[in-house]
Protein backbone atom coordinates (compact mmCIF):
# COMPACT_ATOMS: atom_id res chain seq x y z
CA UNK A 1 -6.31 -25.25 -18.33
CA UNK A 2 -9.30 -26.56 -16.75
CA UNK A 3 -6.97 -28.69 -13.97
CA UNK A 4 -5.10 -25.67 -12.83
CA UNK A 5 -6.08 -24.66 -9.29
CA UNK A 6 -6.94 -20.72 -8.73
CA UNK A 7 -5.88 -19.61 -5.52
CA UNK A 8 -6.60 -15.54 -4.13
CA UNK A 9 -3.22 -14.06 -2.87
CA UNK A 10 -3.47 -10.06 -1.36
CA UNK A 11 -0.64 -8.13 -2.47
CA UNK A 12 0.22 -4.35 -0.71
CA UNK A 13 2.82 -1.97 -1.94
CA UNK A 14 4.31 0.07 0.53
CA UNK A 15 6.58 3.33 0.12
CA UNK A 16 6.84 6.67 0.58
CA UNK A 17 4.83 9.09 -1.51
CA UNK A 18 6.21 9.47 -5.46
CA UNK A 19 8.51 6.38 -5.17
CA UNK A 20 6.47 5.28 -8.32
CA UNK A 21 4.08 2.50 -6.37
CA UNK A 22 1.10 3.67 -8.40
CA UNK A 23 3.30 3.30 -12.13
CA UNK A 24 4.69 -0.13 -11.19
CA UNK A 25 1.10 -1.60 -10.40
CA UNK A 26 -0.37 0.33 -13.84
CA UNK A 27 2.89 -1.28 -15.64
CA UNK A 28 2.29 -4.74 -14.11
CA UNK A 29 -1.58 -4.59 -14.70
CA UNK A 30 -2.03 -3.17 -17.76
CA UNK A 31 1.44 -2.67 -19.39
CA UNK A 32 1.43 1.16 -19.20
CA UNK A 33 3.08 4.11 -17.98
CA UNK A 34 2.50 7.92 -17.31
CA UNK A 35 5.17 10.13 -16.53
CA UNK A 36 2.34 12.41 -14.55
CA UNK A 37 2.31 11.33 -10.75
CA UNK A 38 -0.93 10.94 -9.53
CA UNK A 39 -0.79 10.73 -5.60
CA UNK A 40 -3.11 8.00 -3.88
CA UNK A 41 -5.27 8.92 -1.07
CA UNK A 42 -6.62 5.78 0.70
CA UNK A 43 -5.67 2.50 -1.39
CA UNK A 44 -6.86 1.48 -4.52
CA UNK A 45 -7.29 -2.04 -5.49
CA UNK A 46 -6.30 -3.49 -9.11
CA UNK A 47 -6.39 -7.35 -9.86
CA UNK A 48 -4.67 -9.33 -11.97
CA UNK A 49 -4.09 -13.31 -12.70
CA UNK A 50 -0.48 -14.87 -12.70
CA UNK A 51 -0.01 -18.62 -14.11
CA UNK A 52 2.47 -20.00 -12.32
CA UNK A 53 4.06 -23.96 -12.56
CA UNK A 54 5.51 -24.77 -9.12
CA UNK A 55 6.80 -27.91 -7.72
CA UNK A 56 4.49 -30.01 -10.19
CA UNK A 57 1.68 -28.05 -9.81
CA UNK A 58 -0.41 -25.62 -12.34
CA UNK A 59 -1.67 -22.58 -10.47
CA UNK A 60 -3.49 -19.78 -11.79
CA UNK A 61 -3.09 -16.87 -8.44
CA UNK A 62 -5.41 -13.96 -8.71
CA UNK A 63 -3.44 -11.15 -6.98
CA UNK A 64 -5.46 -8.56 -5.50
CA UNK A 65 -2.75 -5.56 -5.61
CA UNK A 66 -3.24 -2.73 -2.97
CA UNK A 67 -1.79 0.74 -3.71
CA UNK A 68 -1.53 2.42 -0.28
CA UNK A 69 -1.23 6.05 0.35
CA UNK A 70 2.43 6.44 1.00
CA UNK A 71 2.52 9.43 3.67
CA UNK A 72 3.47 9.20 6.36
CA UNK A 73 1.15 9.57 9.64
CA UNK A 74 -1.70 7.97 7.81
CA UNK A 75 -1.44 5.04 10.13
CA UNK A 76 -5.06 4.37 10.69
CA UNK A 77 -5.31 3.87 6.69
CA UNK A 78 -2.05 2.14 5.93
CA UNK A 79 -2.50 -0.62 8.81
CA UNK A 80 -6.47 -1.26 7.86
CA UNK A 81 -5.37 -2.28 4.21
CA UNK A 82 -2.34 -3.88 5.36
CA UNK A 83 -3.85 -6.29 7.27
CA UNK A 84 -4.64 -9.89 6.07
CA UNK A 85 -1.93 -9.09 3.44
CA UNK A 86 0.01 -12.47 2.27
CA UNK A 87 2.89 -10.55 0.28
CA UNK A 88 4.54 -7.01 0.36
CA UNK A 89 6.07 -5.06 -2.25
CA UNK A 90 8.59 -2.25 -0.40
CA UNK A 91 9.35 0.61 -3.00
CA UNK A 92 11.99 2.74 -2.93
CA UNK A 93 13.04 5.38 -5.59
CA UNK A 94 16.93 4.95 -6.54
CA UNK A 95 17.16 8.64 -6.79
CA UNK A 96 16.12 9.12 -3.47
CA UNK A 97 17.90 7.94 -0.45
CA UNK A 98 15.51 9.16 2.31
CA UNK A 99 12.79 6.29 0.39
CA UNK A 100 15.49 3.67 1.66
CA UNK A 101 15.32 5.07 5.27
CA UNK A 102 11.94 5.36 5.55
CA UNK A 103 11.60 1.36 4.43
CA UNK A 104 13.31 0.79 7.49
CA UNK A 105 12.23 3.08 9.63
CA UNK A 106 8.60 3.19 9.19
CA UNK A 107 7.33 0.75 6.77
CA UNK A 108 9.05 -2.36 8.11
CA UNK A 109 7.66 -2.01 11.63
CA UNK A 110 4.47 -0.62 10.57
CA UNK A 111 4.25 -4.00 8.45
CA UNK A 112 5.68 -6.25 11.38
CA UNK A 113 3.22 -4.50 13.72
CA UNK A 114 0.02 -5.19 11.94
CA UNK A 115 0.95 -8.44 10.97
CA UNK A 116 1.54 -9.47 14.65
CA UNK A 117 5.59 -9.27 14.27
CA UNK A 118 5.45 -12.14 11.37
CA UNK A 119 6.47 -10.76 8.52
CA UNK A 120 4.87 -11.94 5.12
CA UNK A 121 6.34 -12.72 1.77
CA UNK A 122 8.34 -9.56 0.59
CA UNK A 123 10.38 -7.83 -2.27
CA UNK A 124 11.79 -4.98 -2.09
CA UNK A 125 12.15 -3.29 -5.43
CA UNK A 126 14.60 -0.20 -5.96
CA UNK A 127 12.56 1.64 -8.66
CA UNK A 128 13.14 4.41 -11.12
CA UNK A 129 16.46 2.50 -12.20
CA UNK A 130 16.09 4.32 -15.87
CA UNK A 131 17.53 7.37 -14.03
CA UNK A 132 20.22 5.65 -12.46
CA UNK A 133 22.96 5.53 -15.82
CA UNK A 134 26.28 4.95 -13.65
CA UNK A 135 26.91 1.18 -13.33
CA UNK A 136 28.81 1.43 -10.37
CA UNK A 137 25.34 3.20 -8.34
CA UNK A 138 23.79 0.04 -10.09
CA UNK A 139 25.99 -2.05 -8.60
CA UNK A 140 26.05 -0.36 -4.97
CA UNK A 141 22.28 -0.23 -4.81
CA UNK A 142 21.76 -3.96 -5.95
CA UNK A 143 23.95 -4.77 -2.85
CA UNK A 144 22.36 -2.50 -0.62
CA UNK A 145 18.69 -4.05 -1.61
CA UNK A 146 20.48 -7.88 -0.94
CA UNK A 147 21.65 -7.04 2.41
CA UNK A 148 17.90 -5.78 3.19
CA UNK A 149 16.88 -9.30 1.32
CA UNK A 150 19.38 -11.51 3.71
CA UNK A 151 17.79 -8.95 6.65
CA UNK A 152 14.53 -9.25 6.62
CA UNK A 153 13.22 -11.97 4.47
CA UNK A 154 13.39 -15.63 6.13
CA UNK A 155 12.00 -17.38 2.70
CA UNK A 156 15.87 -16.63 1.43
CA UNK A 157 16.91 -19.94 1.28
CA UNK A 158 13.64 -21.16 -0.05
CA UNK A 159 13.54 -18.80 -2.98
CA UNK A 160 17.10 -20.09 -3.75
CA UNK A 161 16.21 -23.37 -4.17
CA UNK A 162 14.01 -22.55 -6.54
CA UNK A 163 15.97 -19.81 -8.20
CA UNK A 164 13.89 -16.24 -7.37
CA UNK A 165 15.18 -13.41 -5.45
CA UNK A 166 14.06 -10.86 -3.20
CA UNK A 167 15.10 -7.70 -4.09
CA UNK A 168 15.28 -6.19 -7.86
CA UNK A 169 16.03 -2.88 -9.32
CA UNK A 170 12.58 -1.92 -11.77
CA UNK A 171 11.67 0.10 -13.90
CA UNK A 172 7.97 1.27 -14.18
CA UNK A 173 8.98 3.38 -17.02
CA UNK A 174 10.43 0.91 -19.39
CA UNK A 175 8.73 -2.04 -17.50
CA UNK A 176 12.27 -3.67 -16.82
CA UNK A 177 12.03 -6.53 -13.74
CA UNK A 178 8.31 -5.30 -12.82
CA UNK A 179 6.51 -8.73 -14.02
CA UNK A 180 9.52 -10.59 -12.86
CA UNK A 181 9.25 -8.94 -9.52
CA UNK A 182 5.40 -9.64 -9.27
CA UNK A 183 6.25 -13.18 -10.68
CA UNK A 184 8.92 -13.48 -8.14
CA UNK A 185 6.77 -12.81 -4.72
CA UNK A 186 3.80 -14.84 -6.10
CA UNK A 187 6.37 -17.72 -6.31
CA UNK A 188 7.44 -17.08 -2.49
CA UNK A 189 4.32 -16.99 -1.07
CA UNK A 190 3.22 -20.08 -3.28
CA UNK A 191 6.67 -21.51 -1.37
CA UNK A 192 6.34 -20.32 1.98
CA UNK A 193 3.06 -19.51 2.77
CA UNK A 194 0.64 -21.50 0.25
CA UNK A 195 -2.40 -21.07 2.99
CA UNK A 196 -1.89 -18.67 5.43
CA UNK A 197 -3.65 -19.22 8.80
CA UNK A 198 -6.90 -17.49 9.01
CA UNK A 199 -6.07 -16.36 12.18
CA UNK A 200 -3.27 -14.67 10.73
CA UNK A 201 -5.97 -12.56 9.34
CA UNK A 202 -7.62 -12.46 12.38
CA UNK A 203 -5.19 -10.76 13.92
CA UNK A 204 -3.95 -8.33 11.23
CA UNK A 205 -7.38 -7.16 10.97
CA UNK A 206 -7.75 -6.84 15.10
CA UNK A 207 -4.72 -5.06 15.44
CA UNK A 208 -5.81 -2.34 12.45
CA UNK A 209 -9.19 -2.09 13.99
CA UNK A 210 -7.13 -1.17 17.18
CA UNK A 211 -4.86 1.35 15.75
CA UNK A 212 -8.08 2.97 14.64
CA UNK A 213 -9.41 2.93 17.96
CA UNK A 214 -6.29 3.76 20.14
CA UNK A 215 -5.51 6.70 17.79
CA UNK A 216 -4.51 9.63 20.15
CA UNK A 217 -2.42 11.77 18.45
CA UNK A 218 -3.43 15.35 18.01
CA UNK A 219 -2.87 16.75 14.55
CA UNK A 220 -4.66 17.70 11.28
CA UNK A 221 -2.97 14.87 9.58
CA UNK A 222 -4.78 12.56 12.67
CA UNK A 223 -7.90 14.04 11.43
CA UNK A 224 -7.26 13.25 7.70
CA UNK A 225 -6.64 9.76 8.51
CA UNK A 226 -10.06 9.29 10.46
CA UNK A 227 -11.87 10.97 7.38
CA UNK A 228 -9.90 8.18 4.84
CA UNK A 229 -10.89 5.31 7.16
CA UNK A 230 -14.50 6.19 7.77
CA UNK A 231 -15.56 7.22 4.33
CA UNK A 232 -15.75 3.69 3.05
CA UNK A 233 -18.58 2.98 5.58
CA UNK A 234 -20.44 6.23 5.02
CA UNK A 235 -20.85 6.09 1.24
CA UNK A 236 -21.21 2.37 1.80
CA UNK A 237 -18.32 1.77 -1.11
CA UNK A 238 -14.58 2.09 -0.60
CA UNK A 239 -14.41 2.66 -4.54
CA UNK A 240 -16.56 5.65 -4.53
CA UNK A 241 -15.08 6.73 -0.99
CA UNK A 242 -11.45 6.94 -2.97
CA UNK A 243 -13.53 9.32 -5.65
CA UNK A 244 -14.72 11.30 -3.48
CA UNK A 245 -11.17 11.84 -1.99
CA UNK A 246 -9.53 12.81 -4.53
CA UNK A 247 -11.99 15.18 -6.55
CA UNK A 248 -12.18 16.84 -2.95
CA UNK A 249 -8.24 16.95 -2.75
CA UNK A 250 -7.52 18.44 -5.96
CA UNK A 251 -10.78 20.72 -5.67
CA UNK A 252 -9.22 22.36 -2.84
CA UNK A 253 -6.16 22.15 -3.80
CA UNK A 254 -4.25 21.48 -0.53
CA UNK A 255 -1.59 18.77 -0.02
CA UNK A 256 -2.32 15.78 2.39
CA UNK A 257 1.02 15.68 3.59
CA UNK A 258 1.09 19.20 5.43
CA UNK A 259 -2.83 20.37 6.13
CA UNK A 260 -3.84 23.35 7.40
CA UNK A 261 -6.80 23.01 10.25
CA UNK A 262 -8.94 25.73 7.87
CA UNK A 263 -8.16 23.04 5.05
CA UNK A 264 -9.15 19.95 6.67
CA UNK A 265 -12.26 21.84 7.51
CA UNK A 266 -12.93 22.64 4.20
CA UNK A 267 -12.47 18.94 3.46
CA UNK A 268 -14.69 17.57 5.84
CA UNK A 269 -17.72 19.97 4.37
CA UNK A 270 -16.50 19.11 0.57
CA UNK A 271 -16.66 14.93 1.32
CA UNK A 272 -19.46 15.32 3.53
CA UNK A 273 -21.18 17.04 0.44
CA UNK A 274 -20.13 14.53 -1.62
CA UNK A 275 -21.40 11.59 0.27
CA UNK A 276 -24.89 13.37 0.75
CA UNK A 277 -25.32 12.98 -3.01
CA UNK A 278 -23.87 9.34 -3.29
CA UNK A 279 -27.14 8.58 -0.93
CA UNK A 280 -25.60 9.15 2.89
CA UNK A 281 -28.76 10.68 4.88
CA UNK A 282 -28.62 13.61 7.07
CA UNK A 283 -28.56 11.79 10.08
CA UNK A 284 -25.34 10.24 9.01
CA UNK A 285 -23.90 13.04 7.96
CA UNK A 286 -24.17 14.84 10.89
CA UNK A 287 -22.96 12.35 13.11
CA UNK A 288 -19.43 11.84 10.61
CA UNK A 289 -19.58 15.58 10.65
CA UNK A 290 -19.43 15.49 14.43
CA UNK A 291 -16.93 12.50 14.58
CA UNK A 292 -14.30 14.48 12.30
CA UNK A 293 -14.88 18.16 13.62
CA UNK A 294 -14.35 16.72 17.53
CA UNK A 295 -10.29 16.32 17.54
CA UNK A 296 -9.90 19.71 15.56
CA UNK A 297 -12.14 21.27 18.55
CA UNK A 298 -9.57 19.24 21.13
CA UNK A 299 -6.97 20.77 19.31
CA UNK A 300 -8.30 24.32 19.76
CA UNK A 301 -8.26 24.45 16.10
């Protein structure tokens, strides 16, 4: 035990809200599930270690697993935890087809552009396949999910060689395929990508930071997104940033998908509350408070 090497591998799991990103991650971590969906705001981070025996070698790969906030617009968010990323998990629930779209249309280059167009290890994993009891569906969607494999991942013919796969249909509910998935991508990125170039990183991380920066768009979602990037730095801990969040979120009871400009100014004086009694001064607070309330006052709102 003592000769097998530990290596640090990120993993993120992308997908649209309730496509079951937070139950595969609780399955695959702690071998649980709860049929009550609990929407993420921000990312969370669990860990876990994989042995894995590859090519003659013993590894033991901690895999940092990100849960990202799957709505959509949150670009500011999504691309900051993306980046420096060595292996994607795209969801998408089986019982809903828009999920599959949205993999394509928004997730895919939203990946591609934060990674600097080079795609990292990925498996795509058709979840929810409990509810799915026709066998022909089953059969349909496990072709569908192979023709995105042969599309977008270029480690195809590597995997085969060593007898993994890209895509699976899981189950977060009765477990089925989840640690074979995880298994699966730590394999590939073990194959393809054992060290990935720091200035991979480099880049993911410049091209988040510039997102951030570049951000232009004029809406109360906009708005949300600054306040979910920013709070990490103000409370000084992304844990107790993600806390904050959510007690605010279901304290107000508003959904982050479609806010109101009166709600997101509610929000901004419930976390800035919040983070003046995790320890944030006054001179902090006001300037966030000034930082978050200037694109609502562009907006007329």
């Amino acid at each position: 035990m003592g000769n097998r090497e530990i290596i640090i591998k990120k993993i993120v799991l992308l997908g649209d809200s309730s496509v079951g990103k937070t139950s595969l991650i609780r399955r695959f971590v702690q071998d649980q599930f709860d049929d009550d969906y609990i929407s993420t705001i921000g990312a969370k981070v669990s860990k876990k270690v994989v042995p894995v025996d590859f090519e003659g070698g013993e590894y033991d790969v901690k895999i940092m697993v990100w849960d990202i906030i799957g709505s959509k617009g949150y670009l500011s968010t999504q691309s900051k935890h993306i980046a420096g990323a060595d292996g994607a998990i795209l969801v998408v629930d089986l019982t809903k087809p828009e999920s599959l779209d949205s993999i394509e249309k928004y997730w895919i280059p939203l990946l591609r552009d934060v990674t600097g167009g080079i795609l990292p290890s990925i498996l795509f994993a058709g979840n929810k396949k409990d509810l799915i009891t026709n066998q022909e569906e089953i059969d349909t969607m496990t072709q569908l999910f192979k023709g995105l494999e042969t599309k977008y991942c270029d480690d195809i013919e590597n995997r085969a060689d060593v007898g993994y796969t890209s895509s699976l249909l899981t189950s977060a509910k009765t477990g089925e395929n989840v640690g074979d998935g995880f298994h699966n991508l730590v394999v590939s990125m073990l194959a393809v990508n054992p060290e990935l170039d720091p200035m991979h990183r480099q880049i993911g991380v410049a091209k988040a930071k510039s997102i951030y920066e570049t951000d232009e768009r004029k809406t109360t979602k906009s708005v949300m997104d600054l306040i979910v990037v920013d709070l990490p730095h103000l409370v000084k801990a992304t844990s107790k940033s993600t806390v904050i969040l959510e007690d605010c979120i279901a304290k107000l009871g508003f959904s982050k998908d479609l806010p109101k400009p009166k709600e997101v100014r509610n929000f901004i004086d419930c976390v800035l509350f919040s983070a003046s009694k995790a320890g944030a001064s006054k001179e902090e607070i006001e300037e966030y408070r000034k930082k978050w309330m200037k694109p609502l006052s562009k907006m007329g709102l």
